[in-house]
PDB file of N, CA and C in Angstrom:
ATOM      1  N   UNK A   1      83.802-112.418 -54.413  1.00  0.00           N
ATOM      2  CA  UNK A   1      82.808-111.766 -53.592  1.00  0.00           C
ATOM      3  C   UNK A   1      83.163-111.839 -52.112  1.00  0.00           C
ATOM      4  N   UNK A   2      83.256-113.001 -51.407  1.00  0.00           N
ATOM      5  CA  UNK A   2      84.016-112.973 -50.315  1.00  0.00           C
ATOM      6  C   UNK A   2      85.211-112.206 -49.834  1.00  0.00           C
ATOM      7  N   UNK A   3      85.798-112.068 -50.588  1.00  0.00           N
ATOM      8  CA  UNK A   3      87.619-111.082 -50.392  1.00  0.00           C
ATOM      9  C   UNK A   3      86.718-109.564 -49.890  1.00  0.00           C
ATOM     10  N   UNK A   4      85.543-109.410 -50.466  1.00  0.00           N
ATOM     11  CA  UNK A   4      85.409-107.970 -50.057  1.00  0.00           C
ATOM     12  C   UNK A   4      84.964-108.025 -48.520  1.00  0.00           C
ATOM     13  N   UNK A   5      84.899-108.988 -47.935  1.00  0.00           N
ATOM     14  CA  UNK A   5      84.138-108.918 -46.440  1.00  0.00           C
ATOM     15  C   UNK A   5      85.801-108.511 -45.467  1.00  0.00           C
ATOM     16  N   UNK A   6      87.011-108.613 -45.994  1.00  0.00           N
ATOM     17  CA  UNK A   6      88.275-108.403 -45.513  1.00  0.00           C
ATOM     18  C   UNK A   6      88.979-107.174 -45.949  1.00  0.00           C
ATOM     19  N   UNK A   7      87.956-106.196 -47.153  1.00  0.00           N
ATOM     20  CA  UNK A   7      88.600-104.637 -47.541  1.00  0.00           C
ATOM     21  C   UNK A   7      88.624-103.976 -46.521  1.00  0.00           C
ATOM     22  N   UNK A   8      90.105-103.541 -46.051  1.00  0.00           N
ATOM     23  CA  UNK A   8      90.518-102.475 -45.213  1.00  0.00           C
ATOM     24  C   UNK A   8      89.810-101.436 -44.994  1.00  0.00           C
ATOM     25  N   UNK A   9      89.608-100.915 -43.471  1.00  0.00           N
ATOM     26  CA  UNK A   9      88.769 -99.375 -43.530  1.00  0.00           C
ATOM     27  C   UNK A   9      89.935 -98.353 -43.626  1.00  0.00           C
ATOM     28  N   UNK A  10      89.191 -97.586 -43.864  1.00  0.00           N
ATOM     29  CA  UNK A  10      89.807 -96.372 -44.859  1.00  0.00           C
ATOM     30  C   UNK A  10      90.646 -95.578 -43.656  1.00  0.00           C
ATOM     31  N   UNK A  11      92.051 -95.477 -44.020  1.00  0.00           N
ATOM     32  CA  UNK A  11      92.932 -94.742 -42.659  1.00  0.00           C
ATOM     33  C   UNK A  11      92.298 -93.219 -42.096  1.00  0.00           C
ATOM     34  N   UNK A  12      91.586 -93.353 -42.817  1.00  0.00           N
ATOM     35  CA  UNK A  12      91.380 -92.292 -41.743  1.00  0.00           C
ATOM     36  C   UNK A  12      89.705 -92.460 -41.039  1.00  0.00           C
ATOM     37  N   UNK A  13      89.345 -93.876 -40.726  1.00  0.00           N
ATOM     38  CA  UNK A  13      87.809 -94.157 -39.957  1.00  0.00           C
ATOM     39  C   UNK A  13      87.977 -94.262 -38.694  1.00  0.00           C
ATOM     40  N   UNK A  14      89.014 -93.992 -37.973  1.00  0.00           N
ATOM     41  CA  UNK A  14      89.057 -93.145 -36.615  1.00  0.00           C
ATOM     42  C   UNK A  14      88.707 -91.663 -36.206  1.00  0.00           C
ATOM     43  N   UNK A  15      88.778 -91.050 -37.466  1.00  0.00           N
ATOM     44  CA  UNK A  15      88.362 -89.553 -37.541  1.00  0.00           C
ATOM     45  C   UNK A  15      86.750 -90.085 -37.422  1.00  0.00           C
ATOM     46  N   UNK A  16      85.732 -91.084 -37.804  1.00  0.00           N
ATOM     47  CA  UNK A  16      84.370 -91.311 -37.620  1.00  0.00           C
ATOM     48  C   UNK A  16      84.345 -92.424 -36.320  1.00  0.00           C
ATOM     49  N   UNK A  17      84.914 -92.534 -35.683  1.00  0.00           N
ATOM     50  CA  UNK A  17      84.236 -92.982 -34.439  1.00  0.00           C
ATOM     51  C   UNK A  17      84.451 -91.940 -33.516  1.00  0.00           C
ATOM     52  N   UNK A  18      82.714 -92.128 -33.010  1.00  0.00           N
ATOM     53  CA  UNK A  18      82.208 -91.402 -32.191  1.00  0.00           C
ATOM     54  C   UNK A  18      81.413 -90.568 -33.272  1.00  0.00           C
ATOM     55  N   UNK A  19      80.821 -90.859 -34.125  1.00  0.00           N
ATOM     56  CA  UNK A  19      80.040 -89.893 -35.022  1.00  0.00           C
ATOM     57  C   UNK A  19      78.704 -90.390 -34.752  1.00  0.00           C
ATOM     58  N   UNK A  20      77.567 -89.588 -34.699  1.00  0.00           N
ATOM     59  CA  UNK A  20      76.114 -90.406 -34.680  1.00  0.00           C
ATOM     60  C   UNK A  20      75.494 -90.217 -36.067  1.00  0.00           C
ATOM     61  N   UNK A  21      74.876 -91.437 -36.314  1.00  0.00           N
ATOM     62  CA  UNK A  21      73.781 -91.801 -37.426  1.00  0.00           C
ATOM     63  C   UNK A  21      73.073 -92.232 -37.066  1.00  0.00           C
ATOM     64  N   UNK A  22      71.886 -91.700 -37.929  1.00  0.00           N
ATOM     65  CA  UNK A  22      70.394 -92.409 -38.270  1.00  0.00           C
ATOM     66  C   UNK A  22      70.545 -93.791 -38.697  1.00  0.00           C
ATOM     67  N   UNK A  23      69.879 -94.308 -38.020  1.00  0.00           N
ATOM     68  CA  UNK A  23      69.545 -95.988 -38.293  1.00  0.00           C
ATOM     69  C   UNK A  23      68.302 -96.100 -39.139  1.00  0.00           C
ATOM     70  N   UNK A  24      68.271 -96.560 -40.332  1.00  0.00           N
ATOM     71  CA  UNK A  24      66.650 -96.719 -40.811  1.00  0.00           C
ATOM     72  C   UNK A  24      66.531 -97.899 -41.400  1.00  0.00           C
ATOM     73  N   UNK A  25      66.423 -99.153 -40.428  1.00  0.00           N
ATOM     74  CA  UNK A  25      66.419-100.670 -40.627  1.00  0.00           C
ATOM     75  C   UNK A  25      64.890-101.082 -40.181  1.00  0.00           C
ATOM     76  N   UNK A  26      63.889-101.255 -40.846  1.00  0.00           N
ATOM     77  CA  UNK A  26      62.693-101.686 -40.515  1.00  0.00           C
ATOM     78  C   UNK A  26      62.771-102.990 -40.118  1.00  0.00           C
ATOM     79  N   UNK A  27      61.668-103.129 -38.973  1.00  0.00           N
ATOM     80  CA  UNK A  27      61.726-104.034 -38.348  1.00  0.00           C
ATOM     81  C   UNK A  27      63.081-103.938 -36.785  1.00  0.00           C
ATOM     82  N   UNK A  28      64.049-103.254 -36.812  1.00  0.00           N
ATOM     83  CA  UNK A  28      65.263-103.106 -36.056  1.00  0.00           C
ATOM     84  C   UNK A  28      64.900-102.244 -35.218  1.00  0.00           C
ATOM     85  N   UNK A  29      64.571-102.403 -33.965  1.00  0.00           N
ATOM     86  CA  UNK A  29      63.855-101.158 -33.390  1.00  0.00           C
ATOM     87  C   UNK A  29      65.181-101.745 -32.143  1.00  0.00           C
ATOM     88  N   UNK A  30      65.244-100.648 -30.992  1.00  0.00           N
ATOM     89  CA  UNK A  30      65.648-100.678 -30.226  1.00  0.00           C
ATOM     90  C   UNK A  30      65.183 -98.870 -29.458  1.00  0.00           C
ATOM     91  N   UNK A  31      65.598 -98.307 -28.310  1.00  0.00           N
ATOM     92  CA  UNK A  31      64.849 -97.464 -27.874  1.00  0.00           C
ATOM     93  C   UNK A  31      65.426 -95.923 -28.221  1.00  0.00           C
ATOM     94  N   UNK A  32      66.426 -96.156 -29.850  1.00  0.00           N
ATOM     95  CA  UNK A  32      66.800 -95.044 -30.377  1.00  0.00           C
ATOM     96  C   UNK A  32      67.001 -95.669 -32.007  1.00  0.00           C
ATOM     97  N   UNK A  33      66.522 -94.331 -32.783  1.00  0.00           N
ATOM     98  CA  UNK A  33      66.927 -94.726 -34.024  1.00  0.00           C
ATOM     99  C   UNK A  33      68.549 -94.178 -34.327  1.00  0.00           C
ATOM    100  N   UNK A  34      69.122 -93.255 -33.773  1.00  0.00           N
ATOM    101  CA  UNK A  34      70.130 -93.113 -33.460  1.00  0.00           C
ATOM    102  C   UNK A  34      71.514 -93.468 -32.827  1.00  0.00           C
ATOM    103  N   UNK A  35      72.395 -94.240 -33.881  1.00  0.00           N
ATOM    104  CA  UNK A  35      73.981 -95.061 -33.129  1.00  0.00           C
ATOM    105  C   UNK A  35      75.187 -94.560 -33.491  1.00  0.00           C
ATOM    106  N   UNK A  36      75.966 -94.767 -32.713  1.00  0.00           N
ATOM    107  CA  UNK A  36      77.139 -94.760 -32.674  1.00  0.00           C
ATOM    108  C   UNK A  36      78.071 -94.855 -33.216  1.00  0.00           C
ATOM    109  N   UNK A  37      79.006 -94.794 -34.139  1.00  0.00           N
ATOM    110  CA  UNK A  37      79.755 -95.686 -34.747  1.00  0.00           C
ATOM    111  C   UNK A  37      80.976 -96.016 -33.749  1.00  0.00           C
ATOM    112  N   UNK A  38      81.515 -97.273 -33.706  1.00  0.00           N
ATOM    113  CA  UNK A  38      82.395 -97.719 -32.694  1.00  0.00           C
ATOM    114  C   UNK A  38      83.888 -97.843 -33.817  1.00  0.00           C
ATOM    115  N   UNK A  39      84.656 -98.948 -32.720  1.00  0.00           N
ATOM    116  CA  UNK A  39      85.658 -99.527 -33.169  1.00  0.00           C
ATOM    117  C   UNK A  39      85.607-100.379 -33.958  1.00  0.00           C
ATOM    118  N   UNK A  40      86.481-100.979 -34.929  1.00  0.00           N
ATOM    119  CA  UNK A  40      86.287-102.043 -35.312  1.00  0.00           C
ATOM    120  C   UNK A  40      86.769-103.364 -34.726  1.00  0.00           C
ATOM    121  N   UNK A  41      86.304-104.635 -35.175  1.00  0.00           N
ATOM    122  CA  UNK A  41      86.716-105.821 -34.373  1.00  0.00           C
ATOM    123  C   UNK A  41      86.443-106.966 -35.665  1.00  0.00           C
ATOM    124  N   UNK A  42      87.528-107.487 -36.090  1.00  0.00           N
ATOM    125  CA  UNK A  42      88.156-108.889 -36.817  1.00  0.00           C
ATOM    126  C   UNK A  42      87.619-107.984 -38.141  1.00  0.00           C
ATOM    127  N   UNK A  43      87.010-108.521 -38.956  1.00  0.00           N
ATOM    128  CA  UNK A  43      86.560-108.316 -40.565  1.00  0.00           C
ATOM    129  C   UNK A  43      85.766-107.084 -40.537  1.00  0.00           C
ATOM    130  N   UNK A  44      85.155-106.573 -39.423  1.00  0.00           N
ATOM    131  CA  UNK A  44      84.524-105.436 -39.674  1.00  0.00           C
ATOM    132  C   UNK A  44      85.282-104.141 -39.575  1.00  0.00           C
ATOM    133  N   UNK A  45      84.825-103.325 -40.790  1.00  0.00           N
ATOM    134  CA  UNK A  45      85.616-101.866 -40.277  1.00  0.00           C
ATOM    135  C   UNK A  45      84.899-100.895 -39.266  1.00  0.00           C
ATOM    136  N   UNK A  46      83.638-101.213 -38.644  1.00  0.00           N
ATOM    137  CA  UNK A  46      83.330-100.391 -37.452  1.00  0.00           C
ATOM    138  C   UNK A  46      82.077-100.948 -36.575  1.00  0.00           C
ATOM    139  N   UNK A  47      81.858-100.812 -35.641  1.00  0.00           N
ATOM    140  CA  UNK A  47      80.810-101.141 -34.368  1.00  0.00           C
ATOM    141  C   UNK A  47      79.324-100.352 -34.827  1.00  0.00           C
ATOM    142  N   UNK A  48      78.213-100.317 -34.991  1.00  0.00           N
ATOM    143  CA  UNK A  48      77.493 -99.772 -34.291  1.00  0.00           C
ATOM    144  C   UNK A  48      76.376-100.090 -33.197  1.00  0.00           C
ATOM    145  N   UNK A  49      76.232 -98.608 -32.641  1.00  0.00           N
ATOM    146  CA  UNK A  49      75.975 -99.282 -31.033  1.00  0.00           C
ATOM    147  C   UNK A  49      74.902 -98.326 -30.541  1.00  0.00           C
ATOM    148  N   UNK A  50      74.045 -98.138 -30.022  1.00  0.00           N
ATOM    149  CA  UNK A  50      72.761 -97.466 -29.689  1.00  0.00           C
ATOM    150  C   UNK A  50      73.007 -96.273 -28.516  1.00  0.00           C
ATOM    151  N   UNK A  51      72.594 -94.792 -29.480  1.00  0.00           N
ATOM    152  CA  UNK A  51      72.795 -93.845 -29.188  1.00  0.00           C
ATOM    153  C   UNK A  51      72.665 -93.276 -27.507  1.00  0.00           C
ATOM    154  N   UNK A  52      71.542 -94.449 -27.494  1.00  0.00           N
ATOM    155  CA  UNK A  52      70.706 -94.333 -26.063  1.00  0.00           C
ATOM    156  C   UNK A  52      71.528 -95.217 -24.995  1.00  0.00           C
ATOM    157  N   UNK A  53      71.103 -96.284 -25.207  1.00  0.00           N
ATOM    158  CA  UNK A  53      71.610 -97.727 -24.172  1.00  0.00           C
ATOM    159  C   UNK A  53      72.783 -97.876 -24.318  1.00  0.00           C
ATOM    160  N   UNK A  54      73.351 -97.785 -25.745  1.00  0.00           N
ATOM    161  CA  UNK A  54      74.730 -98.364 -26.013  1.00  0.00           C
ATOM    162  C   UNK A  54      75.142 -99.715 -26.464  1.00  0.00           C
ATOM    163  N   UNK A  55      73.489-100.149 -26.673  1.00  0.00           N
ATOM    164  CA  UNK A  55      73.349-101.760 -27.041  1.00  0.00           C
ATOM    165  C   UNK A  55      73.858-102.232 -28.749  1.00  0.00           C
ATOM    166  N   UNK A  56      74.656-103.372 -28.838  1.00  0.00           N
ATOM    167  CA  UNK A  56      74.953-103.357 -30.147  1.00  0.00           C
ATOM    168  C   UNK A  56      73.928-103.259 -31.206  1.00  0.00           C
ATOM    169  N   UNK A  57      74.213-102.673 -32.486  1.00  0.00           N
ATOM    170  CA  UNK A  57      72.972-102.439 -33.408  1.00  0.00           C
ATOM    171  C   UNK A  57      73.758-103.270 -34.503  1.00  0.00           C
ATOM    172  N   UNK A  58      74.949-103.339 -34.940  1.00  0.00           N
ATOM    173  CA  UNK A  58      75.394-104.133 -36.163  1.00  0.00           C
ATOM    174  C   UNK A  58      76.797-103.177 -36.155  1.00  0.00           C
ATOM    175  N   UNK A  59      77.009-104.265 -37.684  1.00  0.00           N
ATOM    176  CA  UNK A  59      78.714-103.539 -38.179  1.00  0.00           C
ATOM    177  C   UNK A  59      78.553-102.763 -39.139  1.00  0.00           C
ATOM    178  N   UNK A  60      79.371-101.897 -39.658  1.00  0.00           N
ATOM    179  CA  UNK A  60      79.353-101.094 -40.752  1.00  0.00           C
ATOM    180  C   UNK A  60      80.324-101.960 -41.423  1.00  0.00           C
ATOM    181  N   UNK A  61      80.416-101.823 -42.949  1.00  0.00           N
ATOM    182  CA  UNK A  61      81.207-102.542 -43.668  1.00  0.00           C
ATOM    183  C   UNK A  61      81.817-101.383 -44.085  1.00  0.00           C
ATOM    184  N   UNK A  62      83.472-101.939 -44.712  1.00  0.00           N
ATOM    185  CA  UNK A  62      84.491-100.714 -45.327  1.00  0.00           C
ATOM    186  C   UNK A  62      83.757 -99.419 -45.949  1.00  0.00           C
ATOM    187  N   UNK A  63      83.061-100.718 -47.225  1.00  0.00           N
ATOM    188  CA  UNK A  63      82.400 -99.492 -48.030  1.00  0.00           C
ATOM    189  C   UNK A  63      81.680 -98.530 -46.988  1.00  0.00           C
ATOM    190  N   UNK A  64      80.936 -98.787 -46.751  1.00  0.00           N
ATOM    191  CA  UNK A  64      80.048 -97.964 -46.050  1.00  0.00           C
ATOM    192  C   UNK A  64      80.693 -96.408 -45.460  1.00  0.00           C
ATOM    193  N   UNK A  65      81.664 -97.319 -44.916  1.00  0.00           N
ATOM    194  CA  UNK A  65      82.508 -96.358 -43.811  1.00  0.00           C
ATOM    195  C   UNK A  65      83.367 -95.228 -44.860  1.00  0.00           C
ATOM    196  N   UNK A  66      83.881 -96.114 -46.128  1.00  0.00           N
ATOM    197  CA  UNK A  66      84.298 -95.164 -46.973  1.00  0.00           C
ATOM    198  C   UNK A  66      83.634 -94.312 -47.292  1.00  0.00           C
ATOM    199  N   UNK A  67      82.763 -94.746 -47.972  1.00  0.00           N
ATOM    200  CA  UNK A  67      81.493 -93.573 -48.943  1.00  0.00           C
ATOM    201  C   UNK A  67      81.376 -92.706 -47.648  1.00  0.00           C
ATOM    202  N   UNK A  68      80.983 -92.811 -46.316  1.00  0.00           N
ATOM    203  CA  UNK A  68      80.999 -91.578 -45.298  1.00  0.00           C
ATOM    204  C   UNK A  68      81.975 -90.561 -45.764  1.00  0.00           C
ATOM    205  N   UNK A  69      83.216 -91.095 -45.114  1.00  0.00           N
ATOM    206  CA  UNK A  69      83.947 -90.385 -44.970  1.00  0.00           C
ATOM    207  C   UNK A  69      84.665 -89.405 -46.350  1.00  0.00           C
ATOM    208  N   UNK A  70      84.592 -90.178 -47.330  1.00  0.00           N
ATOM    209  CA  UNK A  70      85.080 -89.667 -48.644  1.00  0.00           C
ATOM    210  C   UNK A  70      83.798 -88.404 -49.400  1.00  0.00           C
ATOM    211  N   UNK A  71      82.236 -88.685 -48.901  1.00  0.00           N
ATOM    212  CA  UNK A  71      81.327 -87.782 -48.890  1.00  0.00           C
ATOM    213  C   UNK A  71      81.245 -86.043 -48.167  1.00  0.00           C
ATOM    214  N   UNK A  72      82.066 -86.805 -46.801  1.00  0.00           N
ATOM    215  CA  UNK A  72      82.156 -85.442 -45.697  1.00  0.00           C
ATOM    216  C   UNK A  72      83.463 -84.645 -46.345  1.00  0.00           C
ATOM    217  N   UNK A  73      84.570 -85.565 -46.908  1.00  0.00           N
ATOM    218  CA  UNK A  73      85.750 -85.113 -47.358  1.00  0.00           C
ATOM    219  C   UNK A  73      85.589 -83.966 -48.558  1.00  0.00           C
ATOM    220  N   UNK A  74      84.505 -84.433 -49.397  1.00  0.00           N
ATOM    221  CA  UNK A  74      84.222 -83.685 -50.757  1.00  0.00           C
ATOM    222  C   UNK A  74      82.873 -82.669 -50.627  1.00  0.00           C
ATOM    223  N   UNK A  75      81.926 -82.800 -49.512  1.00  0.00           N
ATOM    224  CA  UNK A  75      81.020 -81.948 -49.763  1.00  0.00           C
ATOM    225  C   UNK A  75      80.604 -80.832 -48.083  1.00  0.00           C
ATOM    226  N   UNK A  76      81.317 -81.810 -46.615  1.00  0.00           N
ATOM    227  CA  UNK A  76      81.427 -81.635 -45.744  1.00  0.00           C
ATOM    228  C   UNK A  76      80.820 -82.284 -44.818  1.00  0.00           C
ATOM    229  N   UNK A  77      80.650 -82.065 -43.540  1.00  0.00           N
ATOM    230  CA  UNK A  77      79.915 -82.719 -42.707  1.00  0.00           C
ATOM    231  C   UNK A  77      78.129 -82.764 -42.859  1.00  0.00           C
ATOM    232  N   UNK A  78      77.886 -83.887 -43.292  1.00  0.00           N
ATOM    233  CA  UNK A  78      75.841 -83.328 -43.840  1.00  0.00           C
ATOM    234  C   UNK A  78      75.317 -83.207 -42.028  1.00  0.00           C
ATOM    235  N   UNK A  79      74.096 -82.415 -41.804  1.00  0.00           N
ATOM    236  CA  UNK A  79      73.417 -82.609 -40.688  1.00  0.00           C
ATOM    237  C   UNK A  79      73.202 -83.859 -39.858  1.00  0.00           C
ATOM    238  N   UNK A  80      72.545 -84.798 -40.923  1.00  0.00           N
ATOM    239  CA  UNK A  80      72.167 -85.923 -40.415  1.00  0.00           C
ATOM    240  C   UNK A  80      72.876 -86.714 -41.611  1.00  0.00           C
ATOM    241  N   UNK A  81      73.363 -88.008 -40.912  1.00  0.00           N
ATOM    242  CA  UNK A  81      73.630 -89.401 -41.933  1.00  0.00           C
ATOM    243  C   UNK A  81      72.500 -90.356 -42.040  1.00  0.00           C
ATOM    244  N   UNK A  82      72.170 -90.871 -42.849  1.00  0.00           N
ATOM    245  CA  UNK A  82      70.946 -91.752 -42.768  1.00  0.00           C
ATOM    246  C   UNK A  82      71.799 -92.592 -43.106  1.00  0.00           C
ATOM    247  N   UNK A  83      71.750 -94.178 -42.747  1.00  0.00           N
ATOM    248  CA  UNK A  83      71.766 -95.721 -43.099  1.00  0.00           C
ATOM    249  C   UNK A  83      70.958 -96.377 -43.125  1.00  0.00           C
ATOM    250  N   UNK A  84      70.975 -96.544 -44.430  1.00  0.00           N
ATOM    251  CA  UNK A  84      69.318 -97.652 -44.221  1.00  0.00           C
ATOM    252  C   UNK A  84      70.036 -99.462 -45.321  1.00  0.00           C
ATOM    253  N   UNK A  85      69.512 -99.995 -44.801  1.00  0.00           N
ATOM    254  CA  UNK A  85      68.998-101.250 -45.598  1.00  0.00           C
ATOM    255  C   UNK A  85      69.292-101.291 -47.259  1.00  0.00           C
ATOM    256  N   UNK A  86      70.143-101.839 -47.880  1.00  0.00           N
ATOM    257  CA  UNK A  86      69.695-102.089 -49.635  1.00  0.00           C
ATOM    258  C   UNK A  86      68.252-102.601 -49.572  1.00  0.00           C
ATOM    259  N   UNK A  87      67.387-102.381 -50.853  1.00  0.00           N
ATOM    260  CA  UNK A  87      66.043-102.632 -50.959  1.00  0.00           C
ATOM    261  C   UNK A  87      66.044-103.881 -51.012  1.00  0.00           C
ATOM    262  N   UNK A  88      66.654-104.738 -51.570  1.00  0.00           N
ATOM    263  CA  UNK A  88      67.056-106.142 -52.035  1.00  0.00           C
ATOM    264  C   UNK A  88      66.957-107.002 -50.324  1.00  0.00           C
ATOM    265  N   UNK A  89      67.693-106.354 -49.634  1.00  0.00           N
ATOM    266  CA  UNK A  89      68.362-106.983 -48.405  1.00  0.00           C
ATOM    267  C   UNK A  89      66.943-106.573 -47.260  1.00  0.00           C
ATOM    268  N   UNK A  90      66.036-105.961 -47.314  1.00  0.00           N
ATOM    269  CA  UNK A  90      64.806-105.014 -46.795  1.00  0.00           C
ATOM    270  C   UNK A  90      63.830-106.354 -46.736  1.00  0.00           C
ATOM    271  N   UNK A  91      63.590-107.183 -47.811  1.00  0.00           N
ATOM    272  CA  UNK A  91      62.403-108.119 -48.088  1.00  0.00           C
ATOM    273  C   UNK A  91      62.549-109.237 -47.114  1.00  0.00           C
TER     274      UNK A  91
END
């Protein structure tokens, strides 16, 4: 379970920084629901960072960043991205 916190982001998650997403983390407020996706830094495969201020909001993990990009790859760019919370991880 641990080994997955070190899965590589996907070569091509420079093509997604600088992309904006919906943030939908209850309780996580800051003065946009809307971030950034950044660079990555040590174990994480990307930054995110507040659409508005620019203030850190959290990391994206590989998966995450994969399922994006492999989604836009097969169906195209959607309007909006939503990220929200697993229900499990929500309580």
């Amino acid at each position: 379970m641990q080994l997955d916190l070190f899965i590589t982001a996907p070569s091509s998650a420079p093509a997604l920084i600088g992309l904006t997403v919906k943030l939908e983390r209850p309780g996580d407020h800051c003065c946009d629901d809307r971030v950034v996706i950044g660079s990555s830094k040590g174990p994480h495969a990307a930054s995110l960072h507040c659409a508005r201020c620019g203030r850190h909001r959290g990391w994206l993990p590989a998966a995450a960043l994969s399922f994006i990009e492999e989604t836009r790859q097969r169906f195209g760019a959607p309007e909006i991205i939503r990220i929200r919370k697993r229900e499990a991880e929500a309580l």
